[in-house]
PDB file of N, CA and C in Angstrom:
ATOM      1  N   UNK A   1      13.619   6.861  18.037  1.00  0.00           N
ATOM      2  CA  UNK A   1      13.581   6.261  16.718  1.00  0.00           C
ATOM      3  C   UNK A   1      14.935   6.422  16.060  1.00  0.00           C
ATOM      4  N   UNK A   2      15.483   4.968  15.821  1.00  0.00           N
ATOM      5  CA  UNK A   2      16.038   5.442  14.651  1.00  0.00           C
ATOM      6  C   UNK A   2      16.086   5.628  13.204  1.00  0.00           C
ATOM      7  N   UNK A   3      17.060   6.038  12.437  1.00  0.00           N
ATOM      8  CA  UNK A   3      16.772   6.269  10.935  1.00  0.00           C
ATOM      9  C   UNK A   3      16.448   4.848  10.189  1.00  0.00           C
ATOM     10  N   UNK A   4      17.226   4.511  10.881  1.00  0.00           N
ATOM     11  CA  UNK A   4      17.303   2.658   9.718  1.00  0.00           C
ATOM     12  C   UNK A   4      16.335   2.026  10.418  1.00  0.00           C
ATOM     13  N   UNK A   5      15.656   2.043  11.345  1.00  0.00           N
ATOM     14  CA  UNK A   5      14.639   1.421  12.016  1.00  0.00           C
ATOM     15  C   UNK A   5      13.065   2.044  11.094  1.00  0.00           C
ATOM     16  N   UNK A   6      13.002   3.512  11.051  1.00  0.00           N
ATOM     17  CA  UNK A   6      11.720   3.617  10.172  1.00  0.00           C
ATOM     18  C   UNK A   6      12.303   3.322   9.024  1.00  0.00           C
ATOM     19  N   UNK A   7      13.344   3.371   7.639  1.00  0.00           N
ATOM     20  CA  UNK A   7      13.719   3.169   6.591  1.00  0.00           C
ATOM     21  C   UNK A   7      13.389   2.106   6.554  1.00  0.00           C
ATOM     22  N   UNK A   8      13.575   0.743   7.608  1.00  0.00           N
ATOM     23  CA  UNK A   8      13.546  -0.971   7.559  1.00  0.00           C
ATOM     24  C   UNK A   8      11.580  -0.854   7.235  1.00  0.00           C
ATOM     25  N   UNK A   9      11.039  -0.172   8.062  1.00  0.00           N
ATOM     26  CA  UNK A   9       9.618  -0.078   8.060  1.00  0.00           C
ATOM     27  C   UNK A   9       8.862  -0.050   7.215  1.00  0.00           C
ATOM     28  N   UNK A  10       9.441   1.106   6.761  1.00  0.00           N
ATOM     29  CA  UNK A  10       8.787   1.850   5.484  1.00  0.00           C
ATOM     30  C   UNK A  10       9.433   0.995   4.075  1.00  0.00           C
ATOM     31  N   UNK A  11      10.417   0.221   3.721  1.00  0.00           N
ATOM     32  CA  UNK A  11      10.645  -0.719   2.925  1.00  0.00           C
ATOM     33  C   UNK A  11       9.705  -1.252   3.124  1.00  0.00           C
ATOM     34  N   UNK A  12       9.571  -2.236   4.406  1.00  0.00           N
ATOM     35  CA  UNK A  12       8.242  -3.183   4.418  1.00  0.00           C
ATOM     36  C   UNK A  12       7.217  -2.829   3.607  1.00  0.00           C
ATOM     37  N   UNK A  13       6.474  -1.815   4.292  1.00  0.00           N
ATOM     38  CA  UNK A  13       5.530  -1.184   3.567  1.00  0.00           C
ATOM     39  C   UNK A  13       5.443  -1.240   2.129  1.00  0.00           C
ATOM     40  N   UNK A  14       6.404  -0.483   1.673  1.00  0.00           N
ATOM     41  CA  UNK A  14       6.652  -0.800   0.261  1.00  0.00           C
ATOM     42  C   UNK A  14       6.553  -2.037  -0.270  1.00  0.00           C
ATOM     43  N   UNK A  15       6.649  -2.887  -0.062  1.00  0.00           N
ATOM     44  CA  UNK A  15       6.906  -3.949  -0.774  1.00  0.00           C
ATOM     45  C   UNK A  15       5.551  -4.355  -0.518  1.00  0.00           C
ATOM     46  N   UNK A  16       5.115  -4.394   0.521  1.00  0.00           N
ATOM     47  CA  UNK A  16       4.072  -5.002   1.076  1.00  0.00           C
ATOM     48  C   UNK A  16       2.687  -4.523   0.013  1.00  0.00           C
ATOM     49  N   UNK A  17       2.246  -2.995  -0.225  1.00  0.00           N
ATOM     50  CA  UNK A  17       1.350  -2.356  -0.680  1.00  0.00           C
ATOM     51  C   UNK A  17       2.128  -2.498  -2.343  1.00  0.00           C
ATOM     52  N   UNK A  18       3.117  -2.610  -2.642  1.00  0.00           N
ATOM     53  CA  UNK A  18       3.181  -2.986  -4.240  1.00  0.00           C
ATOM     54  C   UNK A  18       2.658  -3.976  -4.615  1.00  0.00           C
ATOM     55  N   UNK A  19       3.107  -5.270  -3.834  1.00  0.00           N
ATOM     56  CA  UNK A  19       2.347  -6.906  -3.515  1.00  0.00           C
ATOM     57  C   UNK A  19       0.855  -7.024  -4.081  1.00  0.00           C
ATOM     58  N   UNK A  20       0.290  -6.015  -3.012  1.00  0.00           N
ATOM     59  CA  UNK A  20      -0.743  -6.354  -2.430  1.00  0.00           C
ATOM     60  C   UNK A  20      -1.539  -5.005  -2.870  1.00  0.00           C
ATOM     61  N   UNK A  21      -1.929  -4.797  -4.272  1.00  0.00           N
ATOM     62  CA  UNK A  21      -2.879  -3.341  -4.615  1.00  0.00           C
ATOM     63  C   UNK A  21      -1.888  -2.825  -5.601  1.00  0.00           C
ATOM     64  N   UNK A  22      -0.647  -2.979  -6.001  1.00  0.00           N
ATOM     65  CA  UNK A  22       0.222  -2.181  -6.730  1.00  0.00           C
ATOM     66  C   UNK A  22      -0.176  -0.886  -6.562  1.00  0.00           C
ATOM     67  N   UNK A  23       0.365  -0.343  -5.791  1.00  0.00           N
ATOM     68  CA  UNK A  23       0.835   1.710  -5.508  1.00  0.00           C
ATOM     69  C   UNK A  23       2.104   1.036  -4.993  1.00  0.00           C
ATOM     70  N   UNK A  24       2.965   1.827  -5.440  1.00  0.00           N
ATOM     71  CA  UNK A  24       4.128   2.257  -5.295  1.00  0.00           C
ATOM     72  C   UNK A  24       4.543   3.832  -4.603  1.00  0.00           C
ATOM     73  N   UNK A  25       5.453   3.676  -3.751  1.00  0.00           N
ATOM     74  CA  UNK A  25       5.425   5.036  -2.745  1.00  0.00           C
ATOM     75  C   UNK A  25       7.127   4.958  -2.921  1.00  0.00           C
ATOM     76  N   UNK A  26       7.369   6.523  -2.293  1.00  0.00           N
ATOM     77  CA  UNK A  26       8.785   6.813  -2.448  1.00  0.00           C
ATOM     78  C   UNK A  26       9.228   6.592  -0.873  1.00  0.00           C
ATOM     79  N   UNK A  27      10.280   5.436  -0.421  1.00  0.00           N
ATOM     80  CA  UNK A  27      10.602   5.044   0.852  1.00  0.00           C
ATOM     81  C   UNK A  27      11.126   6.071   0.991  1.00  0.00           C
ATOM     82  N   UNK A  28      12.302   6.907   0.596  1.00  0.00           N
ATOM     83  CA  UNK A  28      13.162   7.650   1.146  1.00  0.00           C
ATOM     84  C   UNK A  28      12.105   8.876   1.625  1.00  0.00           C
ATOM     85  N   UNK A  29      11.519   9.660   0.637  1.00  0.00           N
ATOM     86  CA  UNK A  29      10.584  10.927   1.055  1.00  0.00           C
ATOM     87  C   UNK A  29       9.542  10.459   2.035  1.00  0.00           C
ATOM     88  N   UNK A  30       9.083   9.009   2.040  1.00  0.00           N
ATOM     89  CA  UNK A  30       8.324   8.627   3.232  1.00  0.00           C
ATOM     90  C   UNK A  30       8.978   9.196   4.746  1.00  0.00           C
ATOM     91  N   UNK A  31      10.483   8.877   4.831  1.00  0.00           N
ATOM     92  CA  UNK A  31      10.765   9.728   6.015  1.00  0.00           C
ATOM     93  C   UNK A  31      11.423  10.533   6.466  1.00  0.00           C
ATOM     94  N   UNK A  32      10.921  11.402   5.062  1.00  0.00           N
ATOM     95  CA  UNK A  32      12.058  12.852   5.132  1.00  0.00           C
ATOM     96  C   UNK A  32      11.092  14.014   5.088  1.00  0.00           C
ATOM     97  N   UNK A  33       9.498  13.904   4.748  1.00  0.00           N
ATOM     98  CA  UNK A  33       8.781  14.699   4.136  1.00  0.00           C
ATOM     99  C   UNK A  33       7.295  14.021   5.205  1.00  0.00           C
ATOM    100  N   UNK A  34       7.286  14.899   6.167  1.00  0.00           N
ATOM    101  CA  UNK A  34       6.124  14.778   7.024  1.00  0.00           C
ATOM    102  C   UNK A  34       4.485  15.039   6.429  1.00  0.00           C
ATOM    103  N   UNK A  35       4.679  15.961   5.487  1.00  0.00           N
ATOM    104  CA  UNK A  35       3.022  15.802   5.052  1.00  0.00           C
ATOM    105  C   UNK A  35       2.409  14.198   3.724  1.00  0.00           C
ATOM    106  N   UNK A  36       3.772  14.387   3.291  1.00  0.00           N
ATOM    107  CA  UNK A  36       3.919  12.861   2.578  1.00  0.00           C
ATOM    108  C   UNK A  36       3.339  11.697   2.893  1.00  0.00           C
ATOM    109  N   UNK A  37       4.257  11.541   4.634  1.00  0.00           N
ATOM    110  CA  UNK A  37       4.126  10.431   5.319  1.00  0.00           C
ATOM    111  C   UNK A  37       2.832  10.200   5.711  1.00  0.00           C
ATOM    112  N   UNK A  38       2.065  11.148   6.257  1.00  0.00           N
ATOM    113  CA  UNK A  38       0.497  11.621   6.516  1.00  0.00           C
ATOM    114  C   UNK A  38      -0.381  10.917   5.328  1.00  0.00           C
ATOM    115  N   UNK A  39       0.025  11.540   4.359  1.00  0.00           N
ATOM    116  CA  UNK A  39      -0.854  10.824   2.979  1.00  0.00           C
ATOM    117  C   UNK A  39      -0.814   9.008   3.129  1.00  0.00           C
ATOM    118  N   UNK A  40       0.591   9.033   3.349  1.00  0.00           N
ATOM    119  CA  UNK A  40       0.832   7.117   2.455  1.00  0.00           C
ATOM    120  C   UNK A  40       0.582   6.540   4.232  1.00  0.00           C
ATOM    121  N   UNK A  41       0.472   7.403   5.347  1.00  0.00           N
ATOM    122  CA  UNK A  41      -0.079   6.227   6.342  1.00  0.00           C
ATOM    123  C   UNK A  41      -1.595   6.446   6.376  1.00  0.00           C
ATOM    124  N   UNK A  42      -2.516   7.063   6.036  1.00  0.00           N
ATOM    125  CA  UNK A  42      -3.842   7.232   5.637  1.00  0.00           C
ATOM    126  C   UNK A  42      -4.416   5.960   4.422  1.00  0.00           C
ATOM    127  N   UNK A  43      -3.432   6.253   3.593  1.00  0.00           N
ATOM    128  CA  UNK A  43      -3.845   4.942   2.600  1.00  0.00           C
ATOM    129  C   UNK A  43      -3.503   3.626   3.652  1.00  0.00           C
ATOM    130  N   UNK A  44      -2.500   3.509   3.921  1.00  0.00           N
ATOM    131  CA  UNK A  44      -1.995   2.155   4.524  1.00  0.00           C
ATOM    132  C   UNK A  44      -3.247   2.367   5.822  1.00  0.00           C
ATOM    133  N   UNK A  45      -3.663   2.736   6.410  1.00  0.00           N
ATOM    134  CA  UNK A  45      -4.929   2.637   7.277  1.00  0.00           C
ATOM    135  C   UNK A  45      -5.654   1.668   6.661  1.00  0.00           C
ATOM    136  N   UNK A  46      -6.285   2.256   5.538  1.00  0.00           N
ATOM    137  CA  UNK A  46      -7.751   1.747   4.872  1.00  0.00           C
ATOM    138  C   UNK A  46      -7.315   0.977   4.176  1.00  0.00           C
ATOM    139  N   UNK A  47      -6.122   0.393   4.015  1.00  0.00           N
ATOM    140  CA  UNK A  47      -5.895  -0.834   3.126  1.00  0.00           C
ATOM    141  C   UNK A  47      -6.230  -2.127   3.756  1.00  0.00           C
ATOM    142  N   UNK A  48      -6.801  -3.049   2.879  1.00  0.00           N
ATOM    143  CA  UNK A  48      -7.388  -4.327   3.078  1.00  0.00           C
ATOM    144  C   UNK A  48      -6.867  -5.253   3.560  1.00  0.00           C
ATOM    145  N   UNK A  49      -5.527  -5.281   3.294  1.00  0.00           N
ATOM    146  CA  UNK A  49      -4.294  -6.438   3.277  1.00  0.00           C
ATOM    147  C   UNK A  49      -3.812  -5.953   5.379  1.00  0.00           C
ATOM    148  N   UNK A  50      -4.229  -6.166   6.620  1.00  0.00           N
ATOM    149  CA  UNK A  50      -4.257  -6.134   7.476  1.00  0.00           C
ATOM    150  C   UNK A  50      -2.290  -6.064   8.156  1.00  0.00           C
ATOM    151  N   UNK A  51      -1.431  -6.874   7.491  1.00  0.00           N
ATOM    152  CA  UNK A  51       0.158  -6.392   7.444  1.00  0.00           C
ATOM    153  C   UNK A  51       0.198  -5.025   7.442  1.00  0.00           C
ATOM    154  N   UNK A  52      -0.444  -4.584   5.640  1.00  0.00           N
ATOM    155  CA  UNK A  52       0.064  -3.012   5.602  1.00  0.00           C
ATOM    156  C   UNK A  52      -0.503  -2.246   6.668  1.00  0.00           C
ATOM    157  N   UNK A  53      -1.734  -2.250   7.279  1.00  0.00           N
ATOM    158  CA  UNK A  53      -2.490  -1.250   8.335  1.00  0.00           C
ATOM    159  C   UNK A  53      -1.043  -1.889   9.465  1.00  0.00           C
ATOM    160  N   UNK A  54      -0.829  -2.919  10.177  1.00  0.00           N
ATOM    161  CA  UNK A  54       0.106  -3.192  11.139  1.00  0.00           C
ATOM    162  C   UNK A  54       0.863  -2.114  10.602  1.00  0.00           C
ATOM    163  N   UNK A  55       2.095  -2.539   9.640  1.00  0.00           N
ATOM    164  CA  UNK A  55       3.238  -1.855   9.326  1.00  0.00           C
ATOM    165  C   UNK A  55       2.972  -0.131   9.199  1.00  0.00           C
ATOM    166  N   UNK A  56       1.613   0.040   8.625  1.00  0.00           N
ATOM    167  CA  UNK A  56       1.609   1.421   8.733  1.00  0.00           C
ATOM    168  C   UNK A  56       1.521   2.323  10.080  1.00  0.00           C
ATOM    169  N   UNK A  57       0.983   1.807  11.053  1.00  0.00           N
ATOM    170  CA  UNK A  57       0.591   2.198  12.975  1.00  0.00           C
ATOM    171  C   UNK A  57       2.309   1.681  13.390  1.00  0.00           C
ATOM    172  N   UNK A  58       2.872   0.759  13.153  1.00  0.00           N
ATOM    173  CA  UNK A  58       4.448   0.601  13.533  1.00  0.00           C
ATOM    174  C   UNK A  58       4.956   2.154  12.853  1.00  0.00           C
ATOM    175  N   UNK A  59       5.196   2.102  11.889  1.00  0.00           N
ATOM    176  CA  UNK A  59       5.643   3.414  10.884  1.00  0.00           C
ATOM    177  C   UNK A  59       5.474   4.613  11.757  1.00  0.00           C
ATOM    178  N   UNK A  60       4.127   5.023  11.749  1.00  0.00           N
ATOM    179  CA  UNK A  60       3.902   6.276  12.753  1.00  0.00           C
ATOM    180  C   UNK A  60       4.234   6.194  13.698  1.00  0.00           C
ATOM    181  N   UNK A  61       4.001   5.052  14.524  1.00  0.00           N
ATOM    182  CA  UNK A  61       4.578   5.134  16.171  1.00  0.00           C
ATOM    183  C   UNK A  61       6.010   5.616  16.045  1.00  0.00           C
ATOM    184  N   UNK A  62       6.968   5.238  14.757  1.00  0.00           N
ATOM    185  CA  UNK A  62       8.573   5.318  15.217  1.00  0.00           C
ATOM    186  C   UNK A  62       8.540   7.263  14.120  1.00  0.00           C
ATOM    187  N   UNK A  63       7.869   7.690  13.504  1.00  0.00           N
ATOM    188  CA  UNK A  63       8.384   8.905  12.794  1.00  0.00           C
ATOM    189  C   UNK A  63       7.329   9.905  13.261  1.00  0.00           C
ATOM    190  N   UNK A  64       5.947   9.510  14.203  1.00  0.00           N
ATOM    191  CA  UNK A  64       5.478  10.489  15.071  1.00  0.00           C
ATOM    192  C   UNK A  64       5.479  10.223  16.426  1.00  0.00           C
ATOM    193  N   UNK A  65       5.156   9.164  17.200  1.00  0.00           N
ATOM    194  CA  UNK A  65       5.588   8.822  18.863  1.00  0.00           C
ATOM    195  C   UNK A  65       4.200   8.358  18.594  1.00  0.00           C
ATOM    196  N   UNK A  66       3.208   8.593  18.562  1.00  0.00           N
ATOM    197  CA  UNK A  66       1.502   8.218  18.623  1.00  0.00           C
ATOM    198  C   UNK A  66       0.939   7.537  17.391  1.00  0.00           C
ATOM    199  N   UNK A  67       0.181   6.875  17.410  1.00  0.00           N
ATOM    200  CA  UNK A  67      -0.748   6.576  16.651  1.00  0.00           C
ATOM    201  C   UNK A  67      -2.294   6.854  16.517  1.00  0.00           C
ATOM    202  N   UNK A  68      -2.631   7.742  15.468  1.00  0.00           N
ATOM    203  CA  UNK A  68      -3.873   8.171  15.764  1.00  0.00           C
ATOM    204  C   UNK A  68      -4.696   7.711  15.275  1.00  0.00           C
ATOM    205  N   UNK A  69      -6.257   7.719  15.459  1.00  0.00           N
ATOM    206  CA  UNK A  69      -6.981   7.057  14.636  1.00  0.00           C
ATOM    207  C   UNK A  69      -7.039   7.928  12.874  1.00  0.00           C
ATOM    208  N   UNK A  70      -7.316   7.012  12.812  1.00  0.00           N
ATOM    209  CA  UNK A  70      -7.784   7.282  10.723  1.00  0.00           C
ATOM    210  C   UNK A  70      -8.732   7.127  10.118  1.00  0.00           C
ATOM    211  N   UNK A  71      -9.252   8.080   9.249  1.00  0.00           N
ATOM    212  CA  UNK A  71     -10.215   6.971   8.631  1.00  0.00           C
ATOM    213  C   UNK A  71      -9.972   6.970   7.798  1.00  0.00           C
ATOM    214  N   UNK A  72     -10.313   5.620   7.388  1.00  0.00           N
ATOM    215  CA  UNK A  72     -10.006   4.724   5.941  1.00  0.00           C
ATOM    216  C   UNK A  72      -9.926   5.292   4.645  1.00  0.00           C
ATOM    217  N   UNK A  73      -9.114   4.845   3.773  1.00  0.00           N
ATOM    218  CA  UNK A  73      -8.991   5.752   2.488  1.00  0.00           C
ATOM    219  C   UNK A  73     -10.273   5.451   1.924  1.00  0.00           C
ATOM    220  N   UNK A  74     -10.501   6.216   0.653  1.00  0.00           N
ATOM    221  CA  UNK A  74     -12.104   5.933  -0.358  1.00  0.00           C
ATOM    222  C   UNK A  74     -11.821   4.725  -1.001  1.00  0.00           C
ATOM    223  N   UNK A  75     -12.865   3.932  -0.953  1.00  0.00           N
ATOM    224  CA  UNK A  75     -13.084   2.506  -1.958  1.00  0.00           C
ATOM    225  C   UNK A  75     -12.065   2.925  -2.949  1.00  0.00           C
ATOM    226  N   UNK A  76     -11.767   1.634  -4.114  1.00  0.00           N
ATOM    227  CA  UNK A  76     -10.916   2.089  -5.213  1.00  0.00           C
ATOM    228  C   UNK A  76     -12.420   2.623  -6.325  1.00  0.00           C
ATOM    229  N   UNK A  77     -11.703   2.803  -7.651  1.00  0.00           N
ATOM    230  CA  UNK A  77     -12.853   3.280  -8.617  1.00  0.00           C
ATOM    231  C   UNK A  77     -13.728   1.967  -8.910  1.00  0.00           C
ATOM    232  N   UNK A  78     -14.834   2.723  -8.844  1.00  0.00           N
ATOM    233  CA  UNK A  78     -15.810   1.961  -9.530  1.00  0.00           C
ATOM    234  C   UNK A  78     -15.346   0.951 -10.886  1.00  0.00           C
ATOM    235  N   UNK A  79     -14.957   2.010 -11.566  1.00  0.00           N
ATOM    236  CA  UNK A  79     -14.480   1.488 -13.087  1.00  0.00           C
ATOM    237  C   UNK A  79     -13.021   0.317 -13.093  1.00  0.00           C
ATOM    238  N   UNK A  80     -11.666   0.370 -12.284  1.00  0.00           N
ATOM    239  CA  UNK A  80     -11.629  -0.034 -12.121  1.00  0.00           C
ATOM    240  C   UNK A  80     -12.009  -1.585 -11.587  1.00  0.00           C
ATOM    241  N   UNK A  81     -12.988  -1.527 -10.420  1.00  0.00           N
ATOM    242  CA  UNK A  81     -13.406  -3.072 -10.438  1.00  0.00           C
ATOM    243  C   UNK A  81     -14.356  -3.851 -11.621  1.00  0.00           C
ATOM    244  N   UNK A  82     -14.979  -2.933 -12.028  1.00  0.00           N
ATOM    245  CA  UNK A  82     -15.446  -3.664 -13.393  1.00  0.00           C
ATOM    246  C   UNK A  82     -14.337  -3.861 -14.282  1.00  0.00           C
ATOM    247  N   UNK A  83     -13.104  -3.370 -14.674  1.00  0.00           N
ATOM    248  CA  UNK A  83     -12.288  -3.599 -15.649  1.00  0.00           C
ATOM    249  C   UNK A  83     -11.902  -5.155 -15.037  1.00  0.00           C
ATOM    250  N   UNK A  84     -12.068  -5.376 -13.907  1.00  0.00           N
ATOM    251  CA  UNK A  84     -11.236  -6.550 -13.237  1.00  0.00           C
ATOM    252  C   UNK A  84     -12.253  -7.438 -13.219  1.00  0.00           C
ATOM    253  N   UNK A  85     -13.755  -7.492 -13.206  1.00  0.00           N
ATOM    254  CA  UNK A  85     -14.555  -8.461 -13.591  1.00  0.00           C
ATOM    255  C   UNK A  85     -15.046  -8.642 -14.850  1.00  0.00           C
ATOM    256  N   UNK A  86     -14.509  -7.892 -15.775  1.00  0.00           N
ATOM    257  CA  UNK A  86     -15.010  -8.096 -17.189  1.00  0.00           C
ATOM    258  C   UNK A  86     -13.728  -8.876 -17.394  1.00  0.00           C
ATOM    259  N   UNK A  87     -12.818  -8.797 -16.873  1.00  0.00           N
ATOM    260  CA  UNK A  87     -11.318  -9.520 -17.578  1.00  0.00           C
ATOM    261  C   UNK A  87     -11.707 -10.814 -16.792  1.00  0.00           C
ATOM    262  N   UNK A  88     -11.726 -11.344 -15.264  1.00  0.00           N
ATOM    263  CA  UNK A  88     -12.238 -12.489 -14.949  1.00  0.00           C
ATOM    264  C   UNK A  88     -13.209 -13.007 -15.450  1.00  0.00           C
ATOM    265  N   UNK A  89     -14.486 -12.495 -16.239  1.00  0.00           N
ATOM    266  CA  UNK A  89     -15.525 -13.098 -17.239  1.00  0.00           C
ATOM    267  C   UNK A  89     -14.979 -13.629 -18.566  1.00  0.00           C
ATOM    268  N   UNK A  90     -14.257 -13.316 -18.835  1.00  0.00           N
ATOM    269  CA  UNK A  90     -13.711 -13.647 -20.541  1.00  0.00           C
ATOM    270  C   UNK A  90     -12.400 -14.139 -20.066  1.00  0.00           C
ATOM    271  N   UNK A  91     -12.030 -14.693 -19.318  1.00  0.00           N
ATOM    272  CA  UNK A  91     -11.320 -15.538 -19.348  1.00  0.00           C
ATOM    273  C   UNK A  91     -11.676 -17.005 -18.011  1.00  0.00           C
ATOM    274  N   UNK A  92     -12.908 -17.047 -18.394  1.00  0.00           N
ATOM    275  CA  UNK A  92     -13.738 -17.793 -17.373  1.00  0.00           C
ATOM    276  C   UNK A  92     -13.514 -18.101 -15.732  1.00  0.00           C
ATOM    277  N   UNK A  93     -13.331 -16.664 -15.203  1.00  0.00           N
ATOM    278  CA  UNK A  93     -13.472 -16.711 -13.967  1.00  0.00           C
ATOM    279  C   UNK A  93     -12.239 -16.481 -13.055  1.00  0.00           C
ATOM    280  N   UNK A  94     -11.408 -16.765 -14.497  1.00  0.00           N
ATOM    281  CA  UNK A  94      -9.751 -16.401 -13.591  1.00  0.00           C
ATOM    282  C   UNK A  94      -9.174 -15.172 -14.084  1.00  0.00           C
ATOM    283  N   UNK A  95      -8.402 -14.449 -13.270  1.00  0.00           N
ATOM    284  CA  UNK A  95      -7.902 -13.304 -13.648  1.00  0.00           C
ATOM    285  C   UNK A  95      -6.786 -13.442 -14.386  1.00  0.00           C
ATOM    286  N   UNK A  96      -6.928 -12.610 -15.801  1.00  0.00           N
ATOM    287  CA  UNK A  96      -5.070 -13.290 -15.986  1.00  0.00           C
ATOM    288  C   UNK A  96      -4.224 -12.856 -15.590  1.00  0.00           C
ATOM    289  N   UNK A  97      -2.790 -13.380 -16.086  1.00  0.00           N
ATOM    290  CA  UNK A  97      -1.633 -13.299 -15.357  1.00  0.00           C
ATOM    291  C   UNK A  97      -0.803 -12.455 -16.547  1.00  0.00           C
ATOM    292  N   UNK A  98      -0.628 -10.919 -15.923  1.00  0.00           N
ATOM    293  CA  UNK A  98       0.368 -10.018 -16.976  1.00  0.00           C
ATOM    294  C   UNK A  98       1.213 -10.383 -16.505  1.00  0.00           C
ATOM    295  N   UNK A  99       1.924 -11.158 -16.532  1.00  0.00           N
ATOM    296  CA  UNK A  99       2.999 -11.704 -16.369  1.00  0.00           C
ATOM    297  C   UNK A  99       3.167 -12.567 -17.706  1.00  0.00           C
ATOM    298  N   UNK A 100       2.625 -13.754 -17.659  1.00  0.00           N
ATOM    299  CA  UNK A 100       2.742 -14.394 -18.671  1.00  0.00           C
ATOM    300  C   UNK A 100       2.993 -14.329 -20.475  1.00  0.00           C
ATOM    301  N   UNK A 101       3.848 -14.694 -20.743  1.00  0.00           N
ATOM    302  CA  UNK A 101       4.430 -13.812 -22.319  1.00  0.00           C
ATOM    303  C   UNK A 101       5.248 -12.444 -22.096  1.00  0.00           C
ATOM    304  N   UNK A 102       5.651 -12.599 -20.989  1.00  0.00           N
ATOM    305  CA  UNK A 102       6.060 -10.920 -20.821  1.00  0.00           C
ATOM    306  C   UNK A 102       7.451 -10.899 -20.145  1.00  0.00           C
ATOM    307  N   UNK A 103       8.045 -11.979 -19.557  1.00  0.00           N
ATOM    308  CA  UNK A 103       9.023 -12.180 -18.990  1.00  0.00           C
ATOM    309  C   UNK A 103      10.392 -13.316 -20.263  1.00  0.00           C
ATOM    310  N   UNK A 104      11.246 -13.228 -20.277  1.00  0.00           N
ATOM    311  CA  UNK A 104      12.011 -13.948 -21.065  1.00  0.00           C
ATOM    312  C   UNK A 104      12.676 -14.498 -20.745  1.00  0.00           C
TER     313      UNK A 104
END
């Protein structure tokens, strides 16, 4: 492995799981800090978005040699997904866009 080969990875990742779930992870301590890396490829396992699980089993193969099995992180909160279907109800079905009014 090299350094810029997991760094290229673990960017992916990043970008990929901000995209796709917003968590944000620290690339650099991703591959400097082995119990770290353990945590954020456990989430990237059980994540939904099927890229991040790829990119996360690439990741380990190059900063441990193996890929092991995982099991999946816990559902998100309960409360959470209701905050996200009470906001798609009152605004008839679409989610809004925090974006909008917020950029200049």
């Amino acid at each position: 492995m090299t350094e810029n080969e997991a760094l290229l990875v673990a960017t992916r990742l990043y970008v990929r799981m901000r995209a796709n779930g917003g968590r944000v992870i620290d690339v650099t301590w991703l591959t400097q800090n082995a119990e770290y890396a353990h945590e954020i490829l456990r989430l990237a396992a059980g994540h939904v978005d099927g890229e991040v699980q790829r990119l996360g089993a690439r990741l380990e193969e190059l900063l441990f040699g193996t890929v092991q099995p995982r099991s999946p992180a816990p559902p998100a909160p309960a409360a959470a997904t209701a905050a996200r279907e009470t906001a798609a109800t009152l605004t008839g079905g679409k989610t809004p866009n925090k974006y909008v009014g917020v950029l200049r």
